[in-house]
Protein backbone atom coordinates (compact mmCIF):
# COMPACT_ATOMS: atom_id res chain seq x y z
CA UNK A 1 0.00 0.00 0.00
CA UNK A 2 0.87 3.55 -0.64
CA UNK A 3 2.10 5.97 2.04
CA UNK A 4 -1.85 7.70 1.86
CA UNK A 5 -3.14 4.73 2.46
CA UNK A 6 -0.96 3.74 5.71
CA UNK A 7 -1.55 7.43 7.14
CA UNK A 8 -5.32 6.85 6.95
CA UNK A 9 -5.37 3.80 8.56
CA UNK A 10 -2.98 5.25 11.30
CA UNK A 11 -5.94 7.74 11.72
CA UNK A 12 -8.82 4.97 11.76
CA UNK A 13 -6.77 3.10 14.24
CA UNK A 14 -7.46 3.45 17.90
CA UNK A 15 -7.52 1.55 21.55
CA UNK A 16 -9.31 -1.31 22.93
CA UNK A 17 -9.30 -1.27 26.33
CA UNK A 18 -11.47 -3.79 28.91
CA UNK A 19 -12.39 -4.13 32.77
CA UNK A 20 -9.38 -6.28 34.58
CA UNK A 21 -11.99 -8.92 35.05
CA UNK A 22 -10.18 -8.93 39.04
CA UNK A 23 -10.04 -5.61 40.23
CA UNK A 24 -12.32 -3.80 37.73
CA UNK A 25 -8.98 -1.64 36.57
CA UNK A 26 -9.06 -0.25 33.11
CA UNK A 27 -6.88 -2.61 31.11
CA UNK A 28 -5.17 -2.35 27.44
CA UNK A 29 -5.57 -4.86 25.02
CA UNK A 30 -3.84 -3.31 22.13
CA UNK A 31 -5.07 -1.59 18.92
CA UNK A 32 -7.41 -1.64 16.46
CA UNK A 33 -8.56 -0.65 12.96
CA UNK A 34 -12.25 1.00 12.87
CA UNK A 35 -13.21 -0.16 9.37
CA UNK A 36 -16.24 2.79 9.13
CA UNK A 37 -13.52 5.41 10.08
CA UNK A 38 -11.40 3.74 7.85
CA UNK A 39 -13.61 3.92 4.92
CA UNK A 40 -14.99 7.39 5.32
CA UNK A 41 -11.35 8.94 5.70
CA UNK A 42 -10.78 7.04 1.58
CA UNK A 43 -13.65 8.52 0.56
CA UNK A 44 -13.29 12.33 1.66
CA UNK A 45 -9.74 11.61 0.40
CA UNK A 46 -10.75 10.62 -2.71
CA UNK A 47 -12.90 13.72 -2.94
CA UNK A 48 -10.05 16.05 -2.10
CA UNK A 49 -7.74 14.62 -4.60
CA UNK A 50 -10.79 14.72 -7.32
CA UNK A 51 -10.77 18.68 -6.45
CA UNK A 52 -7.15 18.54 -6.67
CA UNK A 53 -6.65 17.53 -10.10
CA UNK A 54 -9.84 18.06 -11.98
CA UNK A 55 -11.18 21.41 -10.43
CA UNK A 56 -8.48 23.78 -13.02
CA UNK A 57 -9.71 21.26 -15.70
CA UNK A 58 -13.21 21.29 -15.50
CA UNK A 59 -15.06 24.62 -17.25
CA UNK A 60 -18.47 23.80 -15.41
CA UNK A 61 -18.12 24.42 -11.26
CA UNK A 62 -21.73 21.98 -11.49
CA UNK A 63 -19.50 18.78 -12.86
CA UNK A 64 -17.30 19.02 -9.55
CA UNK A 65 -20.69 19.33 -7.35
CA UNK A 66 -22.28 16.61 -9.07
CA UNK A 67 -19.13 14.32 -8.22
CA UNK A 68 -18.51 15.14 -4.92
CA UNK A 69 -22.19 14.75 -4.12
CA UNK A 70 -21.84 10.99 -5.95
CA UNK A 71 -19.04 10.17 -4.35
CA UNK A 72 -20.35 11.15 -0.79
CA UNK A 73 -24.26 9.06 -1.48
CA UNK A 74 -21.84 6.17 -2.82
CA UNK A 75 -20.00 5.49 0.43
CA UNK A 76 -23.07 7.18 2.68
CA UNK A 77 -20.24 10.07 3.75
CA UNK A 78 -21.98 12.72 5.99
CA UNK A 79 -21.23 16.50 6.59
C-alpha cells in the first residue's frame, strides 16, 4: 500500500481497552482498525484529490458538485 493509504489507517486506528476482570482496573488490550472510520477517511480523500486535479480542468463548477455529491451518497459520507 501507498504511504496515503498507511496514514489513513494510522488515523482509523485506535484503543481497545477492557475491565481487569479482578479488580475492575481499566486494562489495554492493544489496537485496532475502525473499518467505518477507515472507509470514510478514503472517501473524503478521494474527494479532495478529485478537487485537486480536476477542479483547473473542469469549465463547469456543477460537474465538480455533481461528483462530490456521488461520491459522498456512494459510500453514505456525511457533513
Amino acid at each position: 500500500m501507498n504511504d496515503r493509504i498507511e496514514a489513513l489507517k494510522a488515523l482509523a486506528t485506535k484503543e481497545v481497552w477492557s475491565e481487569n476482570q479482578y479488580n475492575g482496573a481499566p486494562e489495554f488490550n492493544g489496537y485496532e482498525l475502525d473499518v467505518d472510520k477507515f472507509a470514510q477517511l478514503i472517501a473524503q480523500e478521494s474527494i479532495v484529490d478529485f478537487y485537486r486535479r480536476y477542479l483547473d480542468i473542469c469549465s463547469e463548477e456543477d460537474i465538480t458538485v455533481q461528483v462530490e455529491r456521488y461520491v459522498k451518497e456512494h459510500f453514505g459520507v456525511e457533513e
